[in-house]
C-alpha atoms as a PDB file:
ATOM      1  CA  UNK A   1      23.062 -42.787  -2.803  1.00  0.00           C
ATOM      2  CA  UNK A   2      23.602 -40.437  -5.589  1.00  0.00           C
ATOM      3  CA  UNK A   3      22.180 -42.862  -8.553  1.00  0.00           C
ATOM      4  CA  UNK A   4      18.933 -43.065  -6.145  1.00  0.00           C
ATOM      5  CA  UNK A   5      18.848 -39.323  -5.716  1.00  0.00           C
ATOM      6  CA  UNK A   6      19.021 -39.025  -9.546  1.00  0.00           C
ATOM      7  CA  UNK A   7      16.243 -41.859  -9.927  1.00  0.00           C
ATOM      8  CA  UNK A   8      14.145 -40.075  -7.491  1.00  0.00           C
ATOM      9  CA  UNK A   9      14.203 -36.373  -9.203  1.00  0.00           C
ATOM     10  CA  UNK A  10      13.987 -37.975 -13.061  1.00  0.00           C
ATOM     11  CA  UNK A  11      10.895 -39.417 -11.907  1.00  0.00           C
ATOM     12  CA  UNK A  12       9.541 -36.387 -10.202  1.00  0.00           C
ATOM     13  CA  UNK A  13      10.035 -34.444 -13.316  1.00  0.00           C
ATOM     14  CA  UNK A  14       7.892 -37.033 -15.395  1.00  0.00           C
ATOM     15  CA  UNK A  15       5.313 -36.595 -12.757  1.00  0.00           C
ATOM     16  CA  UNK A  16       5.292 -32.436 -13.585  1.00  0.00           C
ATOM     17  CA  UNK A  17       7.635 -32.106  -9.727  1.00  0.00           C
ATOM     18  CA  UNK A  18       9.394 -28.228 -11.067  1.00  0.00           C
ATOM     19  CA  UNK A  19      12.565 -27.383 -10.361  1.00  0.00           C
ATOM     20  CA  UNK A  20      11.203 -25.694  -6.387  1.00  0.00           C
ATOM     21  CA  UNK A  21      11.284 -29.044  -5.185  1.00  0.00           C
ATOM     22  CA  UNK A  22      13.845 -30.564  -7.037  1.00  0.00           C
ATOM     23  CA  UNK A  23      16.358 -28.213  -5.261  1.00  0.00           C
ATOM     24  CA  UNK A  24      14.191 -28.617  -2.265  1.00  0.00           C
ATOM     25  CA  UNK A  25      15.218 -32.375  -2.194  1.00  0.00           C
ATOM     26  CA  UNK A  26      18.928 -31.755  -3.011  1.00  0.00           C
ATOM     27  CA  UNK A  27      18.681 -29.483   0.288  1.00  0.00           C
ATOM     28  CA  UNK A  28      17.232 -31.232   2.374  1.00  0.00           C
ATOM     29  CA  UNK A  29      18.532 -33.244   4.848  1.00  0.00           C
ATOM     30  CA  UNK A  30      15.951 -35.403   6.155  1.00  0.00           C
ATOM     31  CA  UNK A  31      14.258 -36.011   2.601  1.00  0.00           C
ATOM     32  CA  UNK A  32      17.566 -37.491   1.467  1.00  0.00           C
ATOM     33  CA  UNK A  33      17.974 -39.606   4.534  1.00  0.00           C
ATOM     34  CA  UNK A  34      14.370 -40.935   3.678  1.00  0.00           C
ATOM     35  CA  UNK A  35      15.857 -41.788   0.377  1.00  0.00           C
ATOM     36  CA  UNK A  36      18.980 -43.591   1.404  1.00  0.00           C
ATOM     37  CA  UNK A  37      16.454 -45.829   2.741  1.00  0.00           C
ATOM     38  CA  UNK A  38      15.206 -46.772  -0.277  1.00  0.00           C
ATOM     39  CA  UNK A  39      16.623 -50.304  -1.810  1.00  0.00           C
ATOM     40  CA  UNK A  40      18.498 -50.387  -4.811  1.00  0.00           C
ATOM     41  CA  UNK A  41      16.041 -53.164  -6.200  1.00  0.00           C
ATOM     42  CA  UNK A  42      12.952 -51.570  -5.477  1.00  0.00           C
ATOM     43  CA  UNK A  43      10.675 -51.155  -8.806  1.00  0.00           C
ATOM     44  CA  UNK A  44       9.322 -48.030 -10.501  1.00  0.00           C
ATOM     45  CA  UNK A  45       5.998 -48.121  -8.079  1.00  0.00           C
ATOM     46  CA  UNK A  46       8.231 -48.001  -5.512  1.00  0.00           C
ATOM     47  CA  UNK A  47       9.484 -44.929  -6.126  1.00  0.00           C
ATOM     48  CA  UNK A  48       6.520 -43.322  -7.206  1.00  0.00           C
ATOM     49  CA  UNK A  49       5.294 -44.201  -3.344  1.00  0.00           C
ATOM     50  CA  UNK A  50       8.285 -42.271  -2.086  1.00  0.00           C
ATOM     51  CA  UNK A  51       8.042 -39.275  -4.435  1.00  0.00           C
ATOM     52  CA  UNK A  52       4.240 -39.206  -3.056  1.00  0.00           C
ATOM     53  CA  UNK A  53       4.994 -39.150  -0.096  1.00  0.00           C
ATOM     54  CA  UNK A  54       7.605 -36.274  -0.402  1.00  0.00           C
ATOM     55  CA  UNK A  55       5.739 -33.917  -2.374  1.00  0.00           C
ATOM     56  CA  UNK A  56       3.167 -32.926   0.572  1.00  0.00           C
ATOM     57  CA  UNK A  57       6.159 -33.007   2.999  1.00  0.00           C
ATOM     58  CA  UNK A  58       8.153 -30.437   0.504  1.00  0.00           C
ATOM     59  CA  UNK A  59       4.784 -28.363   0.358  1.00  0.00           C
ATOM     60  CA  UNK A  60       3.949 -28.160   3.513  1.00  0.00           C
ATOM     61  CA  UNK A  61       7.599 -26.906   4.228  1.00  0.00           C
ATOM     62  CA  UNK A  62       6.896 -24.687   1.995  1.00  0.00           C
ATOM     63  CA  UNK A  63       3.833 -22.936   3.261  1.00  0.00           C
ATOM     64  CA  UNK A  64       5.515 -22.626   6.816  1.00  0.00           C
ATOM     65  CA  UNK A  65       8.497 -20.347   5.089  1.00  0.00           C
ATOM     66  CA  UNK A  66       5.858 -18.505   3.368  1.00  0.00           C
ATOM     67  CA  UNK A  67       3.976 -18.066   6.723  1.00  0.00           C
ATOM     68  CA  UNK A  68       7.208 -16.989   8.755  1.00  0.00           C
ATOM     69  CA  UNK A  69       8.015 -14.030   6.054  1.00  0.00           C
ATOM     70  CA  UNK A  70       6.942 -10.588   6.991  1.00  0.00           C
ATOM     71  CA  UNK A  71       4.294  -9.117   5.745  1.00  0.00           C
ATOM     72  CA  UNK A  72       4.684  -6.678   2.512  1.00  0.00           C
ATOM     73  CA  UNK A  73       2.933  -3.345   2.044  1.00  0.00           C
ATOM     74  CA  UNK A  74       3.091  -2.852  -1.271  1.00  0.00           C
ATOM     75  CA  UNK A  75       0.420  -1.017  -3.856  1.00  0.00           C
ATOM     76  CA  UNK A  76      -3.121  -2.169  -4.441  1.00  0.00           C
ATOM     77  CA  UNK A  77      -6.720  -0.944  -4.960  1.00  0.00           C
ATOM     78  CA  UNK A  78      -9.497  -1.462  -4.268  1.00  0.00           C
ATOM     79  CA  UNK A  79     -13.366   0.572  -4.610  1.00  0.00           C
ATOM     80  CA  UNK A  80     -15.786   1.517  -1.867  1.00  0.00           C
ATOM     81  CA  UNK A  81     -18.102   4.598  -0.257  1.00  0.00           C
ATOM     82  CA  UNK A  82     -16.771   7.653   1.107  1.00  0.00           C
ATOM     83  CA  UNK A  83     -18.202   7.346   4.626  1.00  0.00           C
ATOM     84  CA  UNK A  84     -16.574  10.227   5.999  1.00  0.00           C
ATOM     85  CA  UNK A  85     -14.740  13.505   5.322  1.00  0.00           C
ATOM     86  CA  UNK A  86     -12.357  14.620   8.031  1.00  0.00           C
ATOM     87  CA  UNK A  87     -10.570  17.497   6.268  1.00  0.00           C
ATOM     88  CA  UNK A  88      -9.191  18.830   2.537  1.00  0.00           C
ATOM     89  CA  UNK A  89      -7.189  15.299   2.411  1.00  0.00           C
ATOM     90  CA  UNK A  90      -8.166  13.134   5.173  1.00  0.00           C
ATOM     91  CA  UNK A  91     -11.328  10.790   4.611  1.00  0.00           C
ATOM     92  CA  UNK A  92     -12.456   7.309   5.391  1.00  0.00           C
ATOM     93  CA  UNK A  93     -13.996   4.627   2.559  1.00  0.00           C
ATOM     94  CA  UNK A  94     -15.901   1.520   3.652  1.00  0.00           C
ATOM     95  CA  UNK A  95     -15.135  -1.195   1.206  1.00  0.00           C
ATOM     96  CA  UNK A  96     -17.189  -3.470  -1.181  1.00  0.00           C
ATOM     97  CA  UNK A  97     -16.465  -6.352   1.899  1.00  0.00           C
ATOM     98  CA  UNK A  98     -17.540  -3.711   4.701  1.00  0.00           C
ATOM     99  CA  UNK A  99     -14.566  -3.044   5.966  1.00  0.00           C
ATOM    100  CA  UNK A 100     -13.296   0.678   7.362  1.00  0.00           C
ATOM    101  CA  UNK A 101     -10.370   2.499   5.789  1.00  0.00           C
ATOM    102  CA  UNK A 102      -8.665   5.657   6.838  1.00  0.00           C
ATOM    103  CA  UNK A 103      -7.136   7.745   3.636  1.00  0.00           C
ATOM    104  CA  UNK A 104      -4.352  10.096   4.112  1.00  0.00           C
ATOM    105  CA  UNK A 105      -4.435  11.376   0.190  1.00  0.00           C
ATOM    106  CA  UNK A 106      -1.127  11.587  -1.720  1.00  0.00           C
ATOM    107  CA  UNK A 107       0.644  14.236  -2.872  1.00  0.00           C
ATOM    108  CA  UNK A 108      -1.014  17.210  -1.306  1.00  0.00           C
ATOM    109  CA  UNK A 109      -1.049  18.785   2.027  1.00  0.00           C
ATOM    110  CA  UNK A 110      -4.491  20.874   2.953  1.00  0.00           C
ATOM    111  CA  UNK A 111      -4.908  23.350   5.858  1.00  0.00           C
ATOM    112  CA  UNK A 112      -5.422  21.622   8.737  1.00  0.00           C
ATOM    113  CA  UNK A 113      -9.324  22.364  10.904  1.00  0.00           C
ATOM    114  CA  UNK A 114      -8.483  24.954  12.618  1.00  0.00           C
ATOM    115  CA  UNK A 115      -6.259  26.784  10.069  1.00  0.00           C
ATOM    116  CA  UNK A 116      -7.106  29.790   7.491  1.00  0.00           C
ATOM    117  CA  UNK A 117      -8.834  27.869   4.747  1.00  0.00           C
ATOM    118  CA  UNK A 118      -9.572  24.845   6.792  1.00  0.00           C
ATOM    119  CA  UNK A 119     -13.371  24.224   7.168  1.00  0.00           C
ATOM    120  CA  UNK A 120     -13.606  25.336   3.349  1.00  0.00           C
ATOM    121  CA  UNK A 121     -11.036  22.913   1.838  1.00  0.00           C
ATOM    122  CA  UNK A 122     -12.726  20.237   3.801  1.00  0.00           C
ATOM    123  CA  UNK A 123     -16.327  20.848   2.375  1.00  0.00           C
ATOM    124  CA  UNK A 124     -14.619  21.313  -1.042  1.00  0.00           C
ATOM    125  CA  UNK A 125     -13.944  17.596  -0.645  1.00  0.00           C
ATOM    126  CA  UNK A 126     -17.019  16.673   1.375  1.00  0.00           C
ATOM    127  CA  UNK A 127     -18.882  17.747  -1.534  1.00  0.00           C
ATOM    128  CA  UNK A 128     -17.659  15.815  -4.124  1.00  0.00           C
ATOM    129  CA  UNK A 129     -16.597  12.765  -1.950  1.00  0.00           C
ATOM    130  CA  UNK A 130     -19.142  11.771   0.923  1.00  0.00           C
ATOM    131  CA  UNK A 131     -21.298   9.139  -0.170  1.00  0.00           C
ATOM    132  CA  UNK A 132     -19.694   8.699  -3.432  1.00  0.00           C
ATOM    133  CA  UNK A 133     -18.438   5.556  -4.740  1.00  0.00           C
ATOM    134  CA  UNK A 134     -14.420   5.739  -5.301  1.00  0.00           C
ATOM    135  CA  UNK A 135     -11.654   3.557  -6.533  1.00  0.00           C
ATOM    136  CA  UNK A 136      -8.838   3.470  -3.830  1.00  0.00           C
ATOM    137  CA  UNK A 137      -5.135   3.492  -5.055  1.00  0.00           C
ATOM    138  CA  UNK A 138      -3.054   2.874  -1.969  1.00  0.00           C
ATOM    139  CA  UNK A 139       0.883   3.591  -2.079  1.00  0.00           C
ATOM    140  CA  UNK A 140       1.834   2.659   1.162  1.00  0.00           C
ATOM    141  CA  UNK A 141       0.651   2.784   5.163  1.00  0.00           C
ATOM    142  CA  UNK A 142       2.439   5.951   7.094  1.00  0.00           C
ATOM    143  CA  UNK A 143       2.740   5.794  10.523  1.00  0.00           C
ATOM    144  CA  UNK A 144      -0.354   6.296  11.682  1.00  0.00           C
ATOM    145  CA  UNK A 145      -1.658   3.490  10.107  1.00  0.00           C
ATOM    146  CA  UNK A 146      -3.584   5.579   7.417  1.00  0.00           C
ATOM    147  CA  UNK A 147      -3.522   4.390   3.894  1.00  0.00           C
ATOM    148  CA  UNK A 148      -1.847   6.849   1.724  1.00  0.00           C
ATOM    149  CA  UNK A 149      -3.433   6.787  -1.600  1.00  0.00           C
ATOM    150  CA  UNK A 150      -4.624   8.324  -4.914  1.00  0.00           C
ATOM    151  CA  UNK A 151      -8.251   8.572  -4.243  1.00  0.00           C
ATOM    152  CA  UNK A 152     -10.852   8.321  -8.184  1.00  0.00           C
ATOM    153  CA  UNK A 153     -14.739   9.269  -8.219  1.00  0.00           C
ATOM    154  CA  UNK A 154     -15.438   8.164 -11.498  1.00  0.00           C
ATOM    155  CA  UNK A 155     -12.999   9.876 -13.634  1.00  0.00           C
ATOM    156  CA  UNK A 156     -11.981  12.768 -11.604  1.00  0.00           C
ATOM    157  CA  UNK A 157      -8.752  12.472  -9.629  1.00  0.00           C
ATOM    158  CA  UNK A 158      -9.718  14.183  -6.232  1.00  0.00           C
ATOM    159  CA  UNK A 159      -6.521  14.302  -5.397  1.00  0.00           C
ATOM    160  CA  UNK A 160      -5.670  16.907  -8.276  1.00  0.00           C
ATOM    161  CA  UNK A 161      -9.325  18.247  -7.718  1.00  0.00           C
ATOM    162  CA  UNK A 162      -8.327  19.607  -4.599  1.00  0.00           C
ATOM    163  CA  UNK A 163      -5.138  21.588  -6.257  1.00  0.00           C
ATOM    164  CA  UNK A 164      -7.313  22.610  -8.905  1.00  0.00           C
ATOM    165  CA  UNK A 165      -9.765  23.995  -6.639  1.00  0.00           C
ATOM    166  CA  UNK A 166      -7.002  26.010  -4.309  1.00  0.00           C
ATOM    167  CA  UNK A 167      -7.760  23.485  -1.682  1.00  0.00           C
ATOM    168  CA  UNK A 168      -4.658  22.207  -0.815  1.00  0.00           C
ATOM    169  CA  UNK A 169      -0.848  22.282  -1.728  1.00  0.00           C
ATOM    170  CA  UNK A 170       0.717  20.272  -3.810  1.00  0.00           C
ATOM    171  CA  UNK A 171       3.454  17.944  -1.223  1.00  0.00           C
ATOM    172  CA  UNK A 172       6.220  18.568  -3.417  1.00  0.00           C
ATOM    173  CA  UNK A 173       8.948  17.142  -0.716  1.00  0.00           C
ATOM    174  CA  UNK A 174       6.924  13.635  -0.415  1.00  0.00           C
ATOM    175  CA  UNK A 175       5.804  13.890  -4.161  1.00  0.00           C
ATOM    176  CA  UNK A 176       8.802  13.809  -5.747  1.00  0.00           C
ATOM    177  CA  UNK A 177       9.665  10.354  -3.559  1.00  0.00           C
ATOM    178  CA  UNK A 178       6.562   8.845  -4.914  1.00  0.00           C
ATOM    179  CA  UNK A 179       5.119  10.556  -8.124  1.00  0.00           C
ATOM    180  CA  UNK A 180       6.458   9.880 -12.139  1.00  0.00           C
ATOM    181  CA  UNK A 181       7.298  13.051 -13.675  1.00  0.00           C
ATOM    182  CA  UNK A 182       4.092  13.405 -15.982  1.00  0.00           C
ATOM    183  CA  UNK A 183       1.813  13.037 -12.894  1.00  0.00           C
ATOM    184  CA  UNK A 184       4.245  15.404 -10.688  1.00  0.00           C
ATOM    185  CA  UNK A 185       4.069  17.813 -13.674  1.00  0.00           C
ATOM    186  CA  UNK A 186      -0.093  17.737 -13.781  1.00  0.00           C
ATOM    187  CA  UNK A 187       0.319  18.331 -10.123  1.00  0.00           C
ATOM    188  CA  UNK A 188       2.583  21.190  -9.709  1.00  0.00           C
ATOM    189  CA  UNK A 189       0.501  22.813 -12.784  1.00  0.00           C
ATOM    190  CA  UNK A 190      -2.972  22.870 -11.098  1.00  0.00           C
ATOM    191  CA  UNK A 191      -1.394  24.656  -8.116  1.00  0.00           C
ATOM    192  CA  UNK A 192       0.150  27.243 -10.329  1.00  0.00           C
ATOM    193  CA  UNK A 193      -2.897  27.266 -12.209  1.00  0.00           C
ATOM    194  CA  UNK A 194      -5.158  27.744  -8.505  1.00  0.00           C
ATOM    195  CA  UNK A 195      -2.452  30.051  -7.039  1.00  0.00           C
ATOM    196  CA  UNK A 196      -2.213  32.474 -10.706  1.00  0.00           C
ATOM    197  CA  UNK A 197      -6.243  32.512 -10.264  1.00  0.00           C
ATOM    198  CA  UNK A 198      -6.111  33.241  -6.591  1.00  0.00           C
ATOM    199  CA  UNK A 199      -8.839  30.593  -6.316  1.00  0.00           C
ATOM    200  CA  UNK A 200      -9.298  29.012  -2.816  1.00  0.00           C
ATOM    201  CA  UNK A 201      -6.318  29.598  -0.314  1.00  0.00           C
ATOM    202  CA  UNK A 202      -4.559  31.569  -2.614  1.00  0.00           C
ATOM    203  CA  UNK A 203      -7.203  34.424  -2.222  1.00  0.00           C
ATOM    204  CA  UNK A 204      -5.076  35.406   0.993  1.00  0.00           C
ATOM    205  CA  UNK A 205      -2.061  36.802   0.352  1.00  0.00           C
ATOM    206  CA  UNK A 206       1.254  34.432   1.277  1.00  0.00           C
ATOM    207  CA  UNK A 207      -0.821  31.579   2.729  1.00  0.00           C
ATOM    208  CA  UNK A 208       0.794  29.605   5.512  1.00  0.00           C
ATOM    209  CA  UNK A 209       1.432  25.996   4.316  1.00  0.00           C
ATOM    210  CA  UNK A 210      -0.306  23.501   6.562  1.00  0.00           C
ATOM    211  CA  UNK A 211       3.477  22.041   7.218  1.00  0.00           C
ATOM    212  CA  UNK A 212       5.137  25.236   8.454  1.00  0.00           C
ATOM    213  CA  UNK A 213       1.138  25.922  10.513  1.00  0.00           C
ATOM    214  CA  UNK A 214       2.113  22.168  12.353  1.00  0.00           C
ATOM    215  CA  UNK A 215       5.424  23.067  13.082  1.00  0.00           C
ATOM    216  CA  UNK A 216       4.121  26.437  14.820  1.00  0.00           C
ATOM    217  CA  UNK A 217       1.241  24.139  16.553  1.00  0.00           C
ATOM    218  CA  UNK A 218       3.811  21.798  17.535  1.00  0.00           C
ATOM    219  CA  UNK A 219       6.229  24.142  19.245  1.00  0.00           C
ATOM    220  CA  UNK A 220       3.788  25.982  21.471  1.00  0.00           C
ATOM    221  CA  UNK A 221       2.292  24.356  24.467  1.00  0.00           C
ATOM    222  CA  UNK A 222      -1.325  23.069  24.472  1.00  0.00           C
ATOM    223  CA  UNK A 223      -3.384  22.816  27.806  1.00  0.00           C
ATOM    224  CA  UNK A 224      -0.822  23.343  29.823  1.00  0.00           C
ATOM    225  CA  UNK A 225       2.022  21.991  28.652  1.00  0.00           C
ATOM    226  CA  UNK A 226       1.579  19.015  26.535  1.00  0.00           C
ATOM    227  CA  UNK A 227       1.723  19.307  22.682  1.00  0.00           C
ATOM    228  CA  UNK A 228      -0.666  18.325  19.964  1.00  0.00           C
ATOM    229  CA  UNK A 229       1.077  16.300  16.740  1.00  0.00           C
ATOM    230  CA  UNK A 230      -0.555  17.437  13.449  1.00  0.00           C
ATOM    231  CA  UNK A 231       0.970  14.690  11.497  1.00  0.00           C
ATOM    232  CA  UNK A 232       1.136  14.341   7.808  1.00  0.00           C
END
């Protein structure tokens, strides 16, 4: 049994077989029960026939564990149209394939609609977004099923713009999670930059950050009793 199962994987290396279904065979019960069936006196095309007809088997099984694994969310890009601005870091890109993304961008937090600063930090983005073409840099999917992402129009990073501009806080408690230092540097800069300016939100004095406004939205009742979630 064992000189046949040697046989059987020498040959499958000359034929280029790697090492994935090499130890795919040596696991495999039924593949080595299909080779205990093989005769001793059986020639070289012989085997060949078998190995051909265990390859496919092998790959298929392969495919099917692929298939069964979960899904990964990992990082990738990809470039589209601003088709929509919803507020200072919320907008939605249609791809180059026509399909709809939300964007929650990463690494700030902007007033929310109906906060001080709102309506202005949204057309602060609106104007240099909507109907622009933009290279998408997703991180990960949050909870609401919104891509969070680094968001590029040309070579301006509107994620920064929107510091830069006093539109929007820099997220320090989810940046430091996610950003490398360098970037998390350029970040906490522009605000300091905005806030030492007083451009934008920092005009006001001691501007309520959009995290501590949810919190206050969140604990008071709205239309009688339920509660609205401002989520990040």
């Amino acid at each position: 049994m064992l000189k046949r199962l040697a046989a059987l994987l020498a040959v499958a290396g000359a034929l280029g077989v790697g090492g994935e279904y090499a130890g795919w065979f040596r696991a495999a019960v039924p593949l080595l029960e299909k080779i205990a069936g093989v005769g001793a006196g059986q020639g070289i095309s012989e085997w060949l026939t078998v190995i051909r007809q265990l390859v496919p088997e092998s790959e298929a099984a392969a495919e099917r564990s692929r298939s069964e694994r979960p899904a990964k969310t990992g990082k990738y890009s990809y470039s589209g149209t601003v088709s929509r601005v919803h507020d200072g870091d919320t907008l939605h890109v249609i791809d180059n394939s026509g399909k709809k993304h939300k964007i929650r961008m990463a690494y700030i937090d902007a007033p929310e609609i109906d906060q001080a600063y709102g309506t202005e930090s949204r057309n602060r983005l609106r104007s240099a977004a909507l109907d622009k073409k933009v290279r998408v840099k997703v991180l990960e999917t949050d909870r609401y099923q919104r891509e969070v992402a680094q968001v590029l129009q040309g070579q301006t990073d509107l994620n920064l713009m929107q510091l830069q501009e006093g539109a929007a806080w820099h997220y320090q408690a989810y940046a430091k999670k996610q950003q490398n230092r360098l970037a998390f540097a350029d970040y906490a800069a522009a605000e300091k930059a905005a806030k030492n300016k007083r451009k934008g939100l920092w005009r006001k004095h001691n501007p309520t950050a959009p995290w501590d406004f949810r919190k206050q939205k969140n604990a008071q009742p709205q239309n009688g009793g339920s509660r609205h979630w401002y989520g990040w």
